[in-house]
N, C-alpha and C. Protein backbone atom coordinates (compact mmCIF):
# COMPACT_ATOMS: atom_id res chain seq x y z
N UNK A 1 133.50 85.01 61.16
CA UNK A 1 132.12 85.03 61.62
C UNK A 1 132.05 85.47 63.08
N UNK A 2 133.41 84.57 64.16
CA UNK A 2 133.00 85.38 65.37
C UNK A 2 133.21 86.76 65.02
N UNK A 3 133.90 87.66 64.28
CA UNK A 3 134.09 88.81 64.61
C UNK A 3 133.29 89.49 64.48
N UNK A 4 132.31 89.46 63.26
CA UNK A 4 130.92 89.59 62.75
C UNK A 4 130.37 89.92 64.19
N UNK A 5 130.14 89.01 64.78
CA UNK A 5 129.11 88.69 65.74
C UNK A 5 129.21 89.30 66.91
N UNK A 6 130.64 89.04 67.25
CA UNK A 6 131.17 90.27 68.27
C UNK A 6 131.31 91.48 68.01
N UNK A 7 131.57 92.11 66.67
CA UNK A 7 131.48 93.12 66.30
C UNK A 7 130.22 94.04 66.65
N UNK A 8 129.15 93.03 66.10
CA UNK A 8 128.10 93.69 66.12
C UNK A 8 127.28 93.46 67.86
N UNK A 9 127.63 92.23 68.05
CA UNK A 9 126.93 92.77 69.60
C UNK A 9 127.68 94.08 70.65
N UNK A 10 128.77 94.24 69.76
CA UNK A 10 129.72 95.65 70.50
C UNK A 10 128.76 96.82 70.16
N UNK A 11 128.52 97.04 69.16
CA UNK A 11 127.49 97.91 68.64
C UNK A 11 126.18 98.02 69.18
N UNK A 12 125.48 97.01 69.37
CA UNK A 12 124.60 96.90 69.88
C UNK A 12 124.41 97.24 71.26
N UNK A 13 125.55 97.23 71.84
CA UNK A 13 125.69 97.75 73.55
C UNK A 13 125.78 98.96 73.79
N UNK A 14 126.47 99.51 72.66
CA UNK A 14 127.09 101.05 72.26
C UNK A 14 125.87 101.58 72.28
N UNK A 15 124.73 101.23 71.45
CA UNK A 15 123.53 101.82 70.95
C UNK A 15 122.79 101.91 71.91
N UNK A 16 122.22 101.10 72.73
CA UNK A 16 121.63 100.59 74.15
C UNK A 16 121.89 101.89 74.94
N UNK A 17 123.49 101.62 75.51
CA UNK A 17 124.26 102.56 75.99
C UNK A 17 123.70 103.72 75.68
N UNK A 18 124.02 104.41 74.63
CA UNK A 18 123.63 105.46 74.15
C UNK A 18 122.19 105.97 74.46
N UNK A 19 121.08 105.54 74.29
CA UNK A 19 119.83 105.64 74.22
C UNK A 19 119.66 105.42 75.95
N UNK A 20 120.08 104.93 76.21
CA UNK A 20 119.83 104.65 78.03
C UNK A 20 120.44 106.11 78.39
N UNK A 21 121.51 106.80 77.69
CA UNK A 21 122.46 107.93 78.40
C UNK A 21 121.16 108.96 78.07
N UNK A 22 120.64 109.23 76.60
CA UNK A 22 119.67 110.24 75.71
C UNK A 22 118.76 110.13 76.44
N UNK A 23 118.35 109.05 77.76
CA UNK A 23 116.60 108.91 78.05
C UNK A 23 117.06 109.69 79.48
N UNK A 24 117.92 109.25 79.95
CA UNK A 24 118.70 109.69 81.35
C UNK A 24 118.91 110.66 81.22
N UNK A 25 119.40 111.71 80.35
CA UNK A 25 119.60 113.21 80.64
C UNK A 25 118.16 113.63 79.99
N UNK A 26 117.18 113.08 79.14
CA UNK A 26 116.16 114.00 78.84
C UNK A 26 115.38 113.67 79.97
N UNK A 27 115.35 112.93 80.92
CA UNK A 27 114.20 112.74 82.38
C UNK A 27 114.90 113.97 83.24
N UNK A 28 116.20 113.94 83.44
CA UNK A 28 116.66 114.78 84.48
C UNK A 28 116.59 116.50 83.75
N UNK A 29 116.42 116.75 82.56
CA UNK A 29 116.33 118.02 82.22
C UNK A 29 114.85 118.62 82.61
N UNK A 30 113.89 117.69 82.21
CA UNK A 30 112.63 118.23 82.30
C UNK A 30 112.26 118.45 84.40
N UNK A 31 112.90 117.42 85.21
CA UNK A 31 112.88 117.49 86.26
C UNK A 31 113.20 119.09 87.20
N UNK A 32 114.70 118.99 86.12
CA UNK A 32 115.52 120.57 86.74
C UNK A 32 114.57 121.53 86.60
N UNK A 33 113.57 121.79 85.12
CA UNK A 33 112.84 122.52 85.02
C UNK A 33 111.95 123.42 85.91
N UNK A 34 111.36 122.07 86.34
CA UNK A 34 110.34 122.80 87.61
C UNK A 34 110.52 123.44 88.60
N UNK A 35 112.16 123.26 89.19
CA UNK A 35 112.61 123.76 90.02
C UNK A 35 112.30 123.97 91.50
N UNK A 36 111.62 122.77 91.25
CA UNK A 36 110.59 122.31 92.88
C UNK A 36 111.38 121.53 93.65
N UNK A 37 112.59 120.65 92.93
CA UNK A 37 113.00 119.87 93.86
C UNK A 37 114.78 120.24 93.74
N UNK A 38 115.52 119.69 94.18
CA UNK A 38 117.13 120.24 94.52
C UNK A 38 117.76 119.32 93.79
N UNK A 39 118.67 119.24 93.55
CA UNK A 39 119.34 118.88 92.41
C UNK A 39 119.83 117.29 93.40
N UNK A 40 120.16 116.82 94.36
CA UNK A 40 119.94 115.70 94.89
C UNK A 40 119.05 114.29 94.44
N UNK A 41 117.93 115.23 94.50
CA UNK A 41 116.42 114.38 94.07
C UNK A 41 116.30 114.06 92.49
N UNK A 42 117.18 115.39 91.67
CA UNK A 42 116.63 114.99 90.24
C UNK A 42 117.65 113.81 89.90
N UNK A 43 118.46 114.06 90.54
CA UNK A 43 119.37 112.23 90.17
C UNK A 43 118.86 111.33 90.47
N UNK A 44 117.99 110.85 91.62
CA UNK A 44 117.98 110.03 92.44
C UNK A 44 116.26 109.81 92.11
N UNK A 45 115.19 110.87 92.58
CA UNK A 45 114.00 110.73 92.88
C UNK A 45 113.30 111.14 91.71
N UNK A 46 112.22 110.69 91.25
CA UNK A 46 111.21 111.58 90.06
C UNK A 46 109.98 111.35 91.21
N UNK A 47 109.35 112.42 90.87
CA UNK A 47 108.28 113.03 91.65
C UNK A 47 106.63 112.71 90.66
N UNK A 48 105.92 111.71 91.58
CA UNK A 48 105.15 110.37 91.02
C UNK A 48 103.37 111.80 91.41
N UNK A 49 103.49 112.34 92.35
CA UNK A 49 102.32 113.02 92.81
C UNK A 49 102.19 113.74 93.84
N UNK A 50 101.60 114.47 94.22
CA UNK A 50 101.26 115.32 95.46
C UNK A 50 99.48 114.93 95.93
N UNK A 51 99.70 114.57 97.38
CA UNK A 51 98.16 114.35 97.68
C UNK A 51 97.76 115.68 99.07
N UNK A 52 96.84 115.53 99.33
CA UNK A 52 97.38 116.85 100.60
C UNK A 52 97.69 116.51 102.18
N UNK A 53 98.77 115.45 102.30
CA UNK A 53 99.78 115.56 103.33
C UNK A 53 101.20 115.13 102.99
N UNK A 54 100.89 114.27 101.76
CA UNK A 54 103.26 114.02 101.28
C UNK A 54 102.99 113.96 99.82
N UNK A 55 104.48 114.16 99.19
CA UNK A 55 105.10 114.46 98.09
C UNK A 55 105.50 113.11 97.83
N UNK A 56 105.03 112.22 96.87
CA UNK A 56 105.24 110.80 96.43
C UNK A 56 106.28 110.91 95.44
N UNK A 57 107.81 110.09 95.32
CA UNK A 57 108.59 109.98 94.52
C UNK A 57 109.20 108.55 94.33
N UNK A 58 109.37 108.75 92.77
CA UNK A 58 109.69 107.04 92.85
C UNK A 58 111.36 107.10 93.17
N UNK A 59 111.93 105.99 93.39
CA UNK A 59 113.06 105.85 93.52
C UNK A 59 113.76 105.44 91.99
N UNK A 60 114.18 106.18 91.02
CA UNK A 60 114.10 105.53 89.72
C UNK A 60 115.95 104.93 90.00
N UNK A 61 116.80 104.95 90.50
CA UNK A 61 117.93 104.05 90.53
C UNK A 61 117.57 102.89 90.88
N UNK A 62 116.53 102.34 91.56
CA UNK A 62 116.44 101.35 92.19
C UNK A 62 115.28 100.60 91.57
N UNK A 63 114.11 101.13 91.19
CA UNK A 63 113.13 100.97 90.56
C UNK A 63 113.31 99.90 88.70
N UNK A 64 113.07 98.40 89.05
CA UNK A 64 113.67 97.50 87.96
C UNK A 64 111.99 96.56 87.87
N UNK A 65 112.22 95.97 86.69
CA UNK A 65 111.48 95.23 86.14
C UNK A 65 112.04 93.57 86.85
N UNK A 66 111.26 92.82 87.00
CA UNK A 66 111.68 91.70 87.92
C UNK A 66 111.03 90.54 87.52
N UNK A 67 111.55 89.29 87.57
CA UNK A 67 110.21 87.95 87.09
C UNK A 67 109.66 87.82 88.61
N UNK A 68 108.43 87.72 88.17
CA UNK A 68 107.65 87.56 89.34
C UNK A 68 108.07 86.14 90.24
N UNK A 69 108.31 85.96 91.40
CA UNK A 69 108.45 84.66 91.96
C UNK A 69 107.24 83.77 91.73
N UNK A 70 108.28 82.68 91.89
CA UNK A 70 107.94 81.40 91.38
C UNK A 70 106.76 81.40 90.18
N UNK A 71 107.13 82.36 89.15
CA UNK A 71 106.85 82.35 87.71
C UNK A 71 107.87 82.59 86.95
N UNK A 72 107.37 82.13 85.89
CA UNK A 72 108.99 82.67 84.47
C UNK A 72 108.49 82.80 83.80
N UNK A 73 107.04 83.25 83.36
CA UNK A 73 106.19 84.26 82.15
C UNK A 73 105.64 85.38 82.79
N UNK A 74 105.89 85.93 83.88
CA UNK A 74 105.66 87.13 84.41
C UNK A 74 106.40 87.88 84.90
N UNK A 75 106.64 89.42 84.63
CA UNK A 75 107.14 90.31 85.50
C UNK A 75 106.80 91.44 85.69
N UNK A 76 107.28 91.27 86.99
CA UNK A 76 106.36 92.67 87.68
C UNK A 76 107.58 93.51 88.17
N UNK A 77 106.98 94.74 88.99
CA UNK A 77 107.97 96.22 89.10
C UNK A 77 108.21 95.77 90.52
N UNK A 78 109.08 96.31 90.61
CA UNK A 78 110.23 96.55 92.26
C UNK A 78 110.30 97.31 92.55
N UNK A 79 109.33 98.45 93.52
CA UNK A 79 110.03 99.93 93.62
C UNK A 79 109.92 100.23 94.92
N UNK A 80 110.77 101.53 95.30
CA UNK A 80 110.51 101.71 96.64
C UNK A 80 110.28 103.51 96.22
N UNK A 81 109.42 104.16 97.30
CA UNK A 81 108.49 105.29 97.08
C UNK A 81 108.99 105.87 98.10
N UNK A 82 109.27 107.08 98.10
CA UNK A 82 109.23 108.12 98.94
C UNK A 82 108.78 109.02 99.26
N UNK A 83 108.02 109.13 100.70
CA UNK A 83 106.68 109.96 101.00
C UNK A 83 107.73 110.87 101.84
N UNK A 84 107.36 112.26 101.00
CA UNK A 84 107.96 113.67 102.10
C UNK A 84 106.47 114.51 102.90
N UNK A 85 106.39 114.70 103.88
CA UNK A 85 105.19 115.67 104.43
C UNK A 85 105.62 117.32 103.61
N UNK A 86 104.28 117.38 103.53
CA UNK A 86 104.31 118.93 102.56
C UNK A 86 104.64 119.59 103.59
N UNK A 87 104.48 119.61 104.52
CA UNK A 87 105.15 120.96 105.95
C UNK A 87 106.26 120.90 105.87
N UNK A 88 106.70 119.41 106.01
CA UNK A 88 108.34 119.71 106.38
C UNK A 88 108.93 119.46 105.27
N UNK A 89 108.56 119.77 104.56
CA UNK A 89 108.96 120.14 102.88
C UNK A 89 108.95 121.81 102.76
N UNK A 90 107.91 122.39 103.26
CA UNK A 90 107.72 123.86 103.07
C UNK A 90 108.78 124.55 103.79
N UNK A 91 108.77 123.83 104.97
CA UNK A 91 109.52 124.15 106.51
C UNK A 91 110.85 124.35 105.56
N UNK A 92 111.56 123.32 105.26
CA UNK A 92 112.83 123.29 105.03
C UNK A 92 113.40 124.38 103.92
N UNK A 93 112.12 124.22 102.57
CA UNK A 93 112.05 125.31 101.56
C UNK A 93 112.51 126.98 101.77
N UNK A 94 111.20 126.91 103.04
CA UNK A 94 111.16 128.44 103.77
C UNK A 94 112.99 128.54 104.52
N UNK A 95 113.62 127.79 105.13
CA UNK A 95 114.50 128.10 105.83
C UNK A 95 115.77 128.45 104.78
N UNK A 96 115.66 127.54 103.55
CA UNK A 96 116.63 127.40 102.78
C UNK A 96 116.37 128.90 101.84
N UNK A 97 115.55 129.39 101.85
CA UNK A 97 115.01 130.70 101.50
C UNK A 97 115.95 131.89 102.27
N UNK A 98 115.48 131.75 103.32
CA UNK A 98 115.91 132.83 104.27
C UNK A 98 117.16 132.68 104.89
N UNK A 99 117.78 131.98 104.49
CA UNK A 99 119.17 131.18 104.62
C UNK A 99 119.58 131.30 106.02
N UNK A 100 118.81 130.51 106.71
CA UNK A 100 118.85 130.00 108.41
C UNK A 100 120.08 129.41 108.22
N UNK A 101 121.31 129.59 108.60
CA UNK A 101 122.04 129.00 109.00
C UNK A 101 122.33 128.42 110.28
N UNK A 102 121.19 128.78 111.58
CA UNK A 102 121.63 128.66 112.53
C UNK A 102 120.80 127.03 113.03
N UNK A 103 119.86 126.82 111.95
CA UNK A 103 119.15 125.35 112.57
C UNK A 103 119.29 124.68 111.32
N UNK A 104 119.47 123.06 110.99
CA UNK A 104 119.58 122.63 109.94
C UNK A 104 118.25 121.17 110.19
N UNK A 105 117.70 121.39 109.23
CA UNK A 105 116.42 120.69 109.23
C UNK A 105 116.80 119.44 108.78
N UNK A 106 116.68 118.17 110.07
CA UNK A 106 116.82 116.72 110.02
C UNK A 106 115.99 116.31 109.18
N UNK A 107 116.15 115.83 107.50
CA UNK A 107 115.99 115.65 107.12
C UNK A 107 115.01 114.32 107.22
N UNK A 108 113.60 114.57 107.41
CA UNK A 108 112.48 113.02 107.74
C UNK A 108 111.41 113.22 106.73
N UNK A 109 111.15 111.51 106.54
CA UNK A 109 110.48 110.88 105.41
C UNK A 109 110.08 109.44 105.54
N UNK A 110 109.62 108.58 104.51
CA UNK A 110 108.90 107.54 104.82
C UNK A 110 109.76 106.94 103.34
N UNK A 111 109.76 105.84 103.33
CA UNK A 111 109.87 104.85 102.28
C UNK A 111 109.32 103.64 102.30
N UNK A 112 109.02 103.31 100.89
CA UNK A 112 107.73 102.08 101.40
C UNK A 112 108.43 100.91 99.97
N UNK A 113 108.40 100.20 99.91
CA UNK A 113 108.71 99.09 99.28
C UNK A 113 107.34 98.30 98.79
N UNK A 114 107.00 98.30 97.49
CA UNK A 114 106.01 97.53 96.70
C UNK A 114 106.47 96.69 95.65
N UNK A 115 105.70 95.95 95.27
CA UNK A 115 105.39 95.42 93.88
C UNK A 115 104.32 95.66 93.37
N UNK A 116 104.86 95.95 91.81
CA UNK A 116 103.57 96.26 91.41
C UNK A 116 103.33 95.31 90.23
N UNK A 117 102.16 94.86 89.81
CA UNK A 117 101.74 93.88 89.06
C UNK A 117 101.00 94.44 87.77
N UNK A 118 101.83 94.93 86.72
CA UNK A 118 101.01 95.35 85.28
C UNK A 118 99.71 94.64 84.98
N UNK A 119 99.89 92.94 84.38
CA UNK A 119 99.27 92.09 83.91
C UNK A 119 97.94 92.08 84.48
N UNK A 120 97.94 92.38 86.30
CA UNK A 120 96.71 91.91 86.71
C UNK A 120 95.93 93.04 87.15
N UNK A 121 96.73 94.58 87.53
CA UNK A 121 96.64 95.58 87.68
C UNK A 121 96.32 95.56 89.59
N UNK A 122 97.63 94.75 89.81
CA UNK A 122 97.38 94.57 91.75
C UNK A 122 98.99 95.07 91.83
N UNK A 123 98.78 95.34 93.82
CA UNK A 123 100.19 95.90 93.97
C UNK A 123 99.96 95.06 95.54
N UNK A 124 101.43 95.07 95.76
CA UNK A 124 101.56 94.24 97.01
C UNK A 124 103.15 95.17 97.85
N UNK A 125 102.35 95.75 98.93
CA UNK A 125 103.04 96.23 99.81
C UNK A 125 103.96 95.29 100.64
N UNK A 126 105.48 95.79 100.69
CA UNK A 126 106.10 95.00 101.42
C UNK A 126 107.03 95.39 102.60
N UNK A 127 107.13 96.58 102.87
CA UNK A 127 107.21 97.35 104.16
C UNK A 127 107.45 98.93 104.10
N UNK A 128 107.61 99.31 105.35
CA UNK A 128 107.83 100.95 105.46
C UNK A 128 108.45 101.14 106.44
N UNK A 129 109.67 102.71 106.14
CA UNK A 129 110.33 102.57 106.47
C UNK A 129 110.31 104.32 107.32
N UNK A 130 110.52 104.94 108.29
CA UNK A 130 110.55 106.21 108.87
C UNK A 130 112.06 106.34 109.08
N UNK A 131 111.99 107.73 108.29
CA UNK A 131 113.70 107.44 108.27
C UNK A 131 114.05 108.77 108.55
N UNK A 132 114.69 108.96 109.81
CA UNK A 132 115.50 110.31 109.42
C UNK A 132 116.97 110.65 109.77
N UNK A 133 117.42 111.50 108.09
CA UNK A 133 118.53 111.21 107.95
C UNK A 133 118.75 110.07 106.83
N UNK A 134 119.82 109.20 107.59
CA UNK A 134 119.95 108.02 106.17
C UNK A 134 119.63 107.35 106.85
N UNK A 135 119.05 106.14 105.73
CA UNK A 135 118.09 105.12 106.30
C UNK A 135 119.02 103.65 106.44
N UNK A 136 118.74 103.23 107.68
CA UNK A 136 119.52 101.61 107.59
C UNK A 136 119.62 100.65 106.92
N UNK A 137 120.38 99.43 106.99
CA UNK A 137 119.71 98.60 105.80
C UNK A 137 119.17 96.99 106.40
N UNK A 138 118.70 97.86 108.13
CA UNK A 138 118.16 96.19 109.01
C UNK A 138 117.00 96.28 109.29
N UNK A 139 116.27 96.46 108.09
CA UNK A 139 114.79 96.48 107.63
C UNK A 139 114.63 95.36 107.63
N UNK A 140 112.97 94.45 108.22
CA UNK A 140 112.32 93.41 108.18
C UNK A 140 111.10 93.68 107.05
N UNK A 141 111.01 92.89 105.92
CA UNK A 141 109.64 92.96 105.82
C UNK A 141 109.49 91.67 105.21
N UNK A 142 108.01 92.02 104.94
CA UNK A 142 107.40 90.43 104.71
C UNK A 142 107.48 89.88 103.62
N UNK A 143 107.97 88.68 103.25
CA UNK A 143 108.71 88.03 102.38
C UNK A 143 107.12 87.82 101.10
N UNK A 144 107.31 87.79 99.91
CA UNK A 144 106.81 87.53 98.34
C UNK A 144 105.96 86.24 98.92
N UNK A 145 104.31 86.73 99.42
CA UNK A 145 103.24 85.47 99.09
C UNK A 145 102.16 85.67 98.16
N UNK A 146 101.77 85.09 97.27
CA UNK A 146 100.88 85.13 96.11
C UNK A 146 99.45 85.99 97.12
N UNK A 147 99.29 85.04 97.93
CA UNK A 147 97.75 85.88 98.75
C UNK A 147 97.72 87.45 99.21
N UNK A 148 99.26 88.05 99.15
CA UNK A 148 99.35 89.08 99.79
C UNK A 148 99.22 90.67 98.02
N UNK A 149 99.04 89.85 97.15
CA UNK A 149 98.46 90.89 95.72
C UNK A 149 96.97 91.46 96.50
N UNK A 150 96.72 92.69 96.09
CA UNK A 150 96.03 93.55 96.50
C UNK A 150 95.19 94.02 95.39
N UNK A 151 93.84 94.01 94.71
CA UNK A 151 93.22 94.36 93.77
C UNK A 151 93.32 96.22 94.35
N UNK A 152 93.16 97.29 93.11
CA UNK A 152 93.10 98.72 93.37
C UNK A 152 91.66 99.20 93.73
N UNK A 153 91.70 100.07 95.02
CA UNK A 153 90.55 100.87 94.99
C UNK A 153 90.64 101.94 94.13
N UNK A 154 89.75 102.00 93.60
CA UNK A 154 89.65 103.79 92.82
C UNK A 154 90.00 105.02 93.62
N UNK A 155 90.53 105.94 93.17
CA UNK A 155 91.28 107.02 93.99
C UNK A 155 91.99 106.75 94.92
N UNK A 156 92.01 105.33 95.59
CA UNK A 156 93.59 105.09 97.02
C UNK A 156 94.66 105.36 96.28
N UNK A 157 95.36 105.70 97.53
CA UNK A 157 96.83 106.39 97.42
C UNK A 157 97.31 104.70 96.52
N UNK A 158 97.15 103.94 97.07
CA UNK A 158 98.30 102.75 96.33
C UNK A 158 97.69 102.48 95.01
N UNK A 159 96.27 103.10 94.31
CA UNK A 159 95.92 103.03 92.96
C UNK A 159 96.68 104.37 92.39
N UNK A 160 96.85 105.38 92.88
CA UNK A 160 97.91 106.38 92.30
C UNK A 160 99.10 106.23 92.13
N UNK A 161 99.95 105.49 93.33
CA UNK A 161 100.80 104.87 93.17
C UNK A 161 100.86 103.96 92.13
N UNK A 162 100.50 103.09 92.03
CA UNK A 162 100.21 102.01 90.64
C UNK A 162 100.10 103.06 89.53
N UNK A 163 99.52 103.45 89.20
CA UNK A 163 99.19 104.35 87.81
C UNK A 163 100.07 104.68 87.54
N UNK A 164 101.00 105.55 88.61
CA UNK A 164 102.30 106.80 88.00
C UNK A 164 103.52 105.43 87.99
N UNK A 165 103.84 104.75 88.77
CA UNK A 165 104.99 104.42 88.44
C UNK A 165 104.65 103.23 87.32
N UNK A 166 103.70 102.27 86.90
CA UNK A 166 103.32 101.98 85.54
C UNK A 166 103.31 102.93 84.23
N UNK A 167 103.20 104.10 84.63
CA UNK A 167 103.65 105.48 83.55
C UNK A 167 105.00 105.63 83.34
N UNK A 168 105.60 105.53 84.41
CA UNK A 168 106.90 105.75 84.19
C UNK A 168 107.72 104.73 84.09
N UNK A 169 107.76 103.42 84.36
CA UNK A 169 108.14 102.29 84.26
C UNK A 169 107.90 101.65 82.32
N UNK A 170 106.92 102.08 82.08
CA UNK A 170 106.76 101.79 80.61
C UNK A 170 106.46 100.00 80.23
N UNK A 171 106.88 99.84 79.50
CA UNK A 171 106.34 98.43 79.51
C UNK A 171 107.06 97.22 79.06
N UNK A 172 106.96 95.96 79.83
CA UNK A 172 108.03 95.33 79.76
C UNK A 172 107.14 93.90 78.68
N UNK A 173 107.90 93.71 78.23
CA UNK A 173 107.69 92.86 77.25
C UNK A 173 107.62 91.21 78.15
N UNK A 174 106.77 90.16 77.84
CA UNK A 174 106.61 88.90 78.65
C UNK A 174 107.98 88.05 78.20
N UNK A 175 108.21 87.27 78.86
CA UNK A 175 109.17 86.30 79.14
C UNK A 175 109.12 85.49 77.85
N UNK A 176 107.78 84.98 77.15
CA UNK A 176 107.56 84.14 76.49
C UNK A 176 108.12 84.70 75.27
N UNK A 177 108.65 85.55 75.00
CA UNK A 177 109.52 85.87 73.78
C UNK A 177 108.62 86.80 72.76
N UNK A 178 107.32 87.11 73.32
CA UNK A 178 106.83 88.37 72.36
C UNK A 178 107.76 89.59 72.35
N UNK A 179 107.95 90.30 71.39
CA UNK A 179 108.61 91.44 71.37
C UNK A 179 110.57 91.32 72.28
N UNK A 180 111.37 91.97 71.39
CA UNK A 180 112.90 91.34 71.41
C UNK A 180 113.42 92.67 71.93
N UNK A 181 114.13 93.20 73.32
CA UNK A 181 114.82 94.19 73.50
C UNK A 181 116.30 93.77 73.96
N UNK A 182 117.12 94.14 73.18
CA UNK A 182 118.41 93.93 73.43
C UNK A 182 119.09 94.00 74.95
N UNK A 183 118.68 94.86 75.20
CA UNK A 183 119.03 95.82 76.95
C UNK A 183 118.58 95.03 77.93
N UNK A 184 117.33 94.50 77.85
CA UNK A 184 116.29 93.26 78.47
C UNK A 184 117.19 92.11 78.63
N UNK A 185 117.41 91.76 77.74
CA UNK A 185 118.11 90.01 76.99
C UNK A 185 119.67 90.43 77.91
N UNK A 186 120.02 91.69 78.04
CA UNK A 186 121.64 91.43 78.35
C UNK A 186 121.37 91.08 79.57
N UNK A 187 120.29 92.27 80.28
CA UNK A 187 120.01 91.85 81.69
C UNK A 187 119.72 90.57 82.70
N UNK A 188 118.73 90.00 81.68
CA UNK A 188 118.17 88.86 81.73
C UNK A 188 119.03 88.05 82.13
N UNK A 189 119.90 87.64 80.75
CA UNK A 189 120.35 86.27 80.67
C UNK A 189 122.55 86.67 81.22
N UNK A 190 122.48 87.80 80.70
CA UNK A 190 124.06 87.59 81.56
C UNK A 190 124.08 89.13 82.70
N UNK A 191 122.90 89.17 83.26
CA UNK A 191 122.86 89.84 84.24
C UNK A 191 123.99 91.42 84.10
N UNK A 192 123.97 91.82 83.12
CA UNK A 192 124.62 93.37 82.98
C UNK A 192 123.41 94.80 82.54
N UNK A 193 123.73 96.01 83.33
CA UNK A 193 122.46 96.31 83.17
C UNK A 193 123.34 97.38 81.99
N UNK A 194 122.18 97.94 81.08
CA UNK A 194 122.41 98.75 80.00
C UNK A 194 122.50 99.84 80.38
């Protein structure tokens, strides 16, 4: 019977596995497509919107489903966003075009750290970051308070934000045991991600 059991939760990881690898190369194929962004970003960044001053991308390595503090029937998203300015996006485009070798464009940007809240449809900002180059990791921001959830304005940047990465985040099933995902449950309860 254990073997049964181990057998099949081997399988079951395999399958997970598998389908996590099939979702991971079909996001990064359609990305390469557009050919808007460098092959850096399609590993790392998916590209959430364009408004007319930065290029919004989610961070999808980092970007996880989370129990909300001090609840255990809720969870909400963890993500951090990356705002590029369309100039020095063009700027760099244009140079990498004309193959400037003689100036190399310091790579600057913004990253911002949210939560976002499906259930209630609020998001709660938790800092930002101006970074150029690589970014440090002796960031302050303000620690998880219930008062600091934010209801959406219509058309604000942080209701676009909310929309796209709830699109792409997909949907996480409640704590209370509606709906059973294997990949979820490994994470969950013996902390291994699929």
């Amino acid at each position: 019977m254990k073997k049964i059991m181990a057998l099949t939760l081997a399988l079951a990881l395999l399958l997970c596995w598998g389908a996590e690898a099939a979702e991971s190369t079909g996001g990064a194929a359609g990305s390469s497509v557009s050919g808007e962004e460098n092959e850096k970003q399609d590993k790392r960044y998916v590209k959430l919107f364009t408004d007319n001053y930065f290029n919004y991308y989610m961070d999808k390595k980092s970007a996880k489903w989370i129990l909300c503090p001090n609840r255990s029937d809720e969870y909400i998203i963890d993500v951090w966003i990356k705002l590029e300015r369309i100039e020095d996006t063009n700027a760099k485009s244009l140079a990498e075009r004309m193959n400037d070798s003689q100036y190399v464009y310091q790579e600057k940007y913004y990253l911002e750290h949210y939560y976002v809240r499906p259930s209630t449809e609020q998001i709660q900002f938790l800092c930002e970051l101006e970074v150029s180059g690589r970014p440090d990791n002796d960031i302050s921001q303000r620690k998880y308070d219930i008062r600091n959830w934010e209801y959406l304005v219509p058309d604000s940047v942080e209701d676009s934000i909310y929309q796209a990465v709830v699109k792409k985040m997909g949907k996480k099933h409640s704590a209370n045991g509606s709906g059973f995902d294997l990949g979820n449950m490994m994470e969950d309860v013996f902390r291994i991600s699929v």
